[in-house]
Protein backbone atom coordinates (compact mmCIF):
# COMPACT_ATOMS: atom_id res chain seq x y z
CA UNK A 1 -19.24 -40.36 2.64
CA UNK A 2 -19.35 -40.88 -1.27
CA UNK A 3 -15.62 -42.07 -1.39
CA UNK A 4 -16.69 -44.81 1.65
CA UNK A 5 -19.55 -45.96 -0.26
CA UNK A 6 -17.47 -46.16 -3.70
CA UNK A 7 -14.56 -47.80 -1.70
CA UNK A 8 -17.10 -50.35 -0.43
CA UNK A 9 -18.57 -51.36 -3.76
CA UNK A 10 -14.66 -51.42 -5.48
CA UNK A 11 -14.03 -53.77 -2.83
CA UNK A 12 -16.98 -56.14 -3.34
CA UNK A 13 -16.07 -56.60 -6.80
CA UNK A 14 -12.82 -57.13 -6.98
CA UNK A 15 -13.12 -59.78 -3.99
CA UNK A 16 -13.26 -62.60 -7.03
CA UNK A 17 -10.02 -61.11 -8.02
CA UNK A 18 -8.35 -61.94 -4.64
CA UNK A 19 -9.29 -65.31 -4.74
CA UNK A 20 -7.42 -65.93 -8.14
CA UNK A 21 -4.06 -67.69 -7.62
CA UNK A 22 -0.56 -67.30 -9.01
CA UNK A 23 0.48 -64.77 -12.07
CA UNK A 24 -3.13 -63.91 -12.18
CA UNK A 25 -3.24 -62.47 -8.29
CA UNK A 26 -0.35 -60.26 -8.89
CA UNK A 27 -2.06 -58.67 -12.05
CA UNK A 28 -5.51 -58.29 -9.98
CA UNK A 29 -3.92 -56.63 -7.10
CA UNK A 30 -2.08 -54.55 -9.47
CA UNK A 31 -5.33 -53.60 -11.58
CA UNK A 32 -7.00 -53.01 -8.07
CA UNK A 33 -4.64 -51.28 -6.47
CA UNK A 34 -4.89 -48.59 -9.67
CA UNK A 35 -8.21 -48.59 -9.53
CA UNK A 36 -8.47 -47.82 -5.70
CA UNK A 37 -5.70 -45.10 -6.55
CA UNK A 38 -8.15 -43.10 -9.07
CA UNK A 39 -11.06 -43.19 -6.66
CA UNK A 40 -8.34 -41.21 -4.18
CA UNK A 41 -6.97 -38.97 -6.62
CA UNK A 42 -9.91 -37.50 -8.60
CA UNK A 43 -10.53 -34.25 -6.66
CA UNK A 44 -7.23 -33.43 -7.91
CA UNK A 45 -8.10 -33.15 -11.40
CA UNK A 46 -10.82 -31.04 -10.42
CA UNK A 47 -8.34 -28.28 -9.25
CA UNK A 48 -8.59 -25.48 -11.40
CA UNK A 49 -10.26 -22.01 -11.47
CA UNK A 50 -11.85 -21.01 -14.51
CA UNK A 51 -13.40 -17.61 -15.02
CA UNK A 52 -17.27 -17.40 -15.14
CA UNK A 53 -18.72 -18.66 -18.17
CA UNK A 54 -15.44 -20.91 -19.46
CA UNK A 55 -15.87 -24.43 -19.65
CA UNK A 56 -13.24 -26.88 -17.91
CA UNK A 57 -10.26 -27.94 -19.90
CA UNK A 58 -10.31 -24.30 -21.62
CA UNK A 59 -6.95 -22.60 -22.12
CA UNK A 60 -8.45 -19.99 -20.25
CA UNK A 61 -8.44 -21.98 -16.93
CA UNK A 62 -5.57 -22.11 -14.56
CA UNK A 63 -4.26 -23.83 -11.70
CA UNK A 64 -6.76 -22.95 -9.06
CA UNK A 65 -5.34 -20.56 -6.15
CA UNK A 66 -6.80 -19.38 -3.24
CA UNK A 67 -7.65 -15.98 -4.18
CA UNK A 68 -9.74 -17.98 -7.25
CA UNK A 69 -11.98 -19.85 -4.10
CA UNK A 70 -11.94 -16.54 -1.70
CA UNK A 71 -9.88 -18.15 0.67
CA UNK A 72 -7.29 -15.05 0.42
CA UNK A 73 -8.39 -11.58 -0.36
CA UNK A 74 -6.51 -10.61 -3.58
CA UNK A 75 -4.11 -7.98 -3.37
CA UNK A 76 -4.54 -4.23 -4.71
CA UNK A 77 -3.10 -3.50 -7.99
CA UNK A 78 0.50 -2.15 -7.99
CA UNK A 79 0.65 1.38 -9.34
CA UNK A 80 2.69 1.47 -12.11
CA UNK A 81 4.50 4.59 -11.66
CA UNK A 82 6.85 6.54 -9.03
CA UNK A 83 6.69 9.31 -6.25
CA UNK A 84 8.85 11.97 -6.70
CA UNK A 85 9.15 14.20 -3.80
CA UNK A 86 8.55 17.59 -3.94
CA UNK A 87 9.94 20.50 -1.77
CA UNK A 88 8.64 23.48 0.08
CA UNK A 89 10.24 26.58 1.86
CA UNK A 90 9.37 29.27 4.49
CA UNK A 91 11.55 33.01 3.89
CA UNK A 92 11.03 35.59 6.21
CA UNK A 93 11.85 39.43 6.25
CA UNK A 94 13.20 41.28 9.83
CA UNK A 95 9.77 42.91 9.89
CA UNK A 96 8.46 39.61 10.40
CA UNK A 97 6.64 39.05 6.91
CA UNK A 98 7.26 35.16 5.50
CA UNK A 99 6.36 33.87 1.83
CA UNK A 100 5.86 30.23 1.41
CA UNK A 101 6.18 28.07 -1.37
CA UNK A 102 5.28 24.55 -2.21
CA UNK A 103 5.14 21.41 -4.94
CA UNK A 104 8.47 22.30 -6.16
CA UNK A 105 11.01 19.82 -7.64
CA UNK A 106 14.15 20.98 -6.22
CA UNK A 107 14.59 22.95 -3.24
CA UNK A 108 16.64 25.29 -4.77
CA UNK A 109 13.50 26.25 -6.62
CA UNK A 110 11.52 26.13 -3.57
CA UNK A 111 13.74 28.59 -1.94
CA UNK A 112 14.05 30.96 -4.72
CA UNK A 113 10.19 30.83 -4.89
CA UNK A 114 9.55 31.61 -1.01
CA UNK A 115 11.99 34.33 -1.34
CA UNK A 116 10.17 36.09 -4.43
CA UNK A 117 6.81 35.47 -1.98
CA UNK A 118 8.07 37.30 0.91
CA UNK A 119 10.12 40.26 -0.91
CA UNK A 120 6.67 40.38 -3.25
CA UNK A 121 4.96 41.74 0.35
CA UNK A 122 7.20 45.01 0.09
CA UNK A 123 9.28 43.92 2.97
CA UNK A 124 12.99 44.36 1.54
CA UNK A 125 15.03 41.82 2.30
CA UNK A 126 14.09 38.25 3.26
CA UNK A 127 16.11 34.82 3.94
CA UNK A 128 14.99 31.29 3.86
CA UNK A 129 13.91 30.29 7.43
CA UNK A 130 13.44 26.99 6.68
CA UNK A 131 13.17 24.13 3.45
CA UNK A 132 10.99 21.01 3.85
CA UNK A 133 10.07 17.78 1.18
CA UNK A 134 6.83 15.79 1.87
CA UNK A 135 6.19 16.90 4.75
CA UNK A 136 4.05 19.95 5.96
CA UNK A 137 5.20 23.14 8.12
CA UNK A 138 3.10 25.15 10.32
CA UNK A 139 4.07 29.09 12.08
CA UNK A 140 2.59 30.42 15.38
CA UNK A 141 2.69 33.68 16.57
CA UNK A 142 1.90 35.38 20.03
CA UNK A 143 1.47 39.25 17.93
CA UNK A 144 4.17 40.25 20.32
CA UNK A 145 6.93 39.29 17.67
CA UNK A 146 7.77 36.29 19.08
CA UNK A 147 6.99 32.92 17.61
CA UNK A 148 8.15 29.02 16.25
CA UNK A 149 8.37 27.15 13.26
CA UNK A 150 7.46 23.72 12.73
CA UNK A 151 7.57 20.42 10.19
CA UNK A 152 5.64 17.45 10.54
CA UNK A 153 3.74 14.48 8.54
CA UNK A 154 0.26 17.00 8.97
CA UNK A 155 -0.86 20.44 9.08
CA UNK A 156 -2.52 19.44 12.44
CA UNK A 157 0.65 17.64 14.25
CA UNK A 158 2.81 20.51 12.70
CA UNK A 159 0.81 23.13 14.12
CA UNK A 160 0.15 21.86 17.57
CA UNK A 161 4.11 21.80 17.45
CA UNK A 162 4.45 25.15 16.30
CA UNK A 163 1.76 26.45 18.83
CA UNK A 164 3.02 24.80 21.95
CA UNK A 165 6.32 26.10 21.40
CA UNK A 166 5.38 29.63 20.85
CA UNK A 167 3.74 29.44 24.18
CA UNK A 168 6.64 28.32 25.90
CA UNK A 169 8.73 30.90 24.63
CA UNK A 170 6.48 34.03 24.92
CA UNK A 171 4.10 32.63 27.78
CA UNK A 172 1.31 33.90 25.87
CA UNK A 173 -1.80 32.32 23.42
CA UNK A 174 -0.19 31.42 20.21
CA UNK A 175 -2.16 31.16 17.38
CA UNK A 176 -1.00 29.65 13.82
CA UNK A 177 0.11 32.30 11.47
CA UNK A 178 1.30 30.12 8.44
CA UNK A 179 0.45 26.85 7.05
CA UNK A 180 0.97 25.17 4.13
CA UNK A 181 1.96 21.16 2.81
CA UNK A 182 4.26 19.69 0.31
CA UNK A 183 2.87 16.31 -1.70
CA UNK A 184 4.82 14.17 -3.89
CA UNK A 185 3.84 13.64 -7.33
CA UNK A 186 2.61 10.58 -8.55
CA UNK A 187 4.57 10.21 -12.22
CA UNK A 188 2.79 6.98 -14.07
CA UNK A 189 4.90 5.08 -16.58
């Protein structure tokens, strides 16, 4: 509504320019038509988001974006660092002991360390039953010796797994006998 109104009174006075013949017209449609063109233009200028408390023109102002006017939500911070994985393992003795180990670099050491667990309950013996990174790993039993072993993404998916197949194999109540999860590391730069 202001730019009609400004349009309006541009127009009025440059009418007297029209009427001016020859040379002159040319330069007073010229003059007017710049004119008209920086009544159109100004918001443009206005463009740019400064942070609260900095005047316009400051260095400190940019061009203005639409995270500056809320139009867009601005995005989270990227962490400035890296995941490294970590490993896990499940060793079991013939008696039917396990250790478990977890949060270990390599799986090598993860191994090593879930065999140490299980041999550490005074079982003899014991061999890895099963190595795992990022994940977690759940173990029903039915107390009658048989049982399953299970990964998954959770402790609760894993052991559903681990229960439901226990139960198919032994056609008895399973419950879960072992759980345990692997996380990866956040390392910042």
């Amino acid at each position: 509504m202001l730019h009609l109104k400004l349009i309006t009174k541009l127009v009025s006075l440059a009418k007297p320019l029209f009427e001016v013949k020859g040379d002159m017209k040319k330069f007073s449609l010229i003059c007017s038509a710049l004119l008209l063109s920086c009544v159109f233009f100004t918001e443009a200028f206005g463009q740019t988001a400064c942070p609260a408390g900095v005047a316009p023109g400051s260095p400190q102002c940019g061009p203005d974006s639409g995270t500056s006017r809320g139009d867009i939500p601005t995005p989270p911070p990227r962490p400035t660092g890296e995941w490294i994985k970590t490993w896990g393992a499940v060793a079991t003795s013939g008696s039917g002991d396990a250790g478990v180990s977890s949060g270990r670099r390599t799986k090598e050491q993860a191994e090593n360390d879930a065999i140490a667990s299980c041999e550490g309950l005074g079982s003899g013996s014991c061999r890895v039953s099963m190595a795992f990174f990022n994940q977690c790993v759940a173990a029903a039993d039915s107390g009658q010796g048989q049982g399953s072993m299970f990964s998954a993404a959770s402790i609760e998916e894993a052991s559903r797994s681990a229960i439901k197949q226990c139960e198919k194999n032994s056609g008895r109540h399973c419950k879960v006998t072992l759980s345990k999860c692997t996380d990866p590391i956040f390392k910042r730069y």
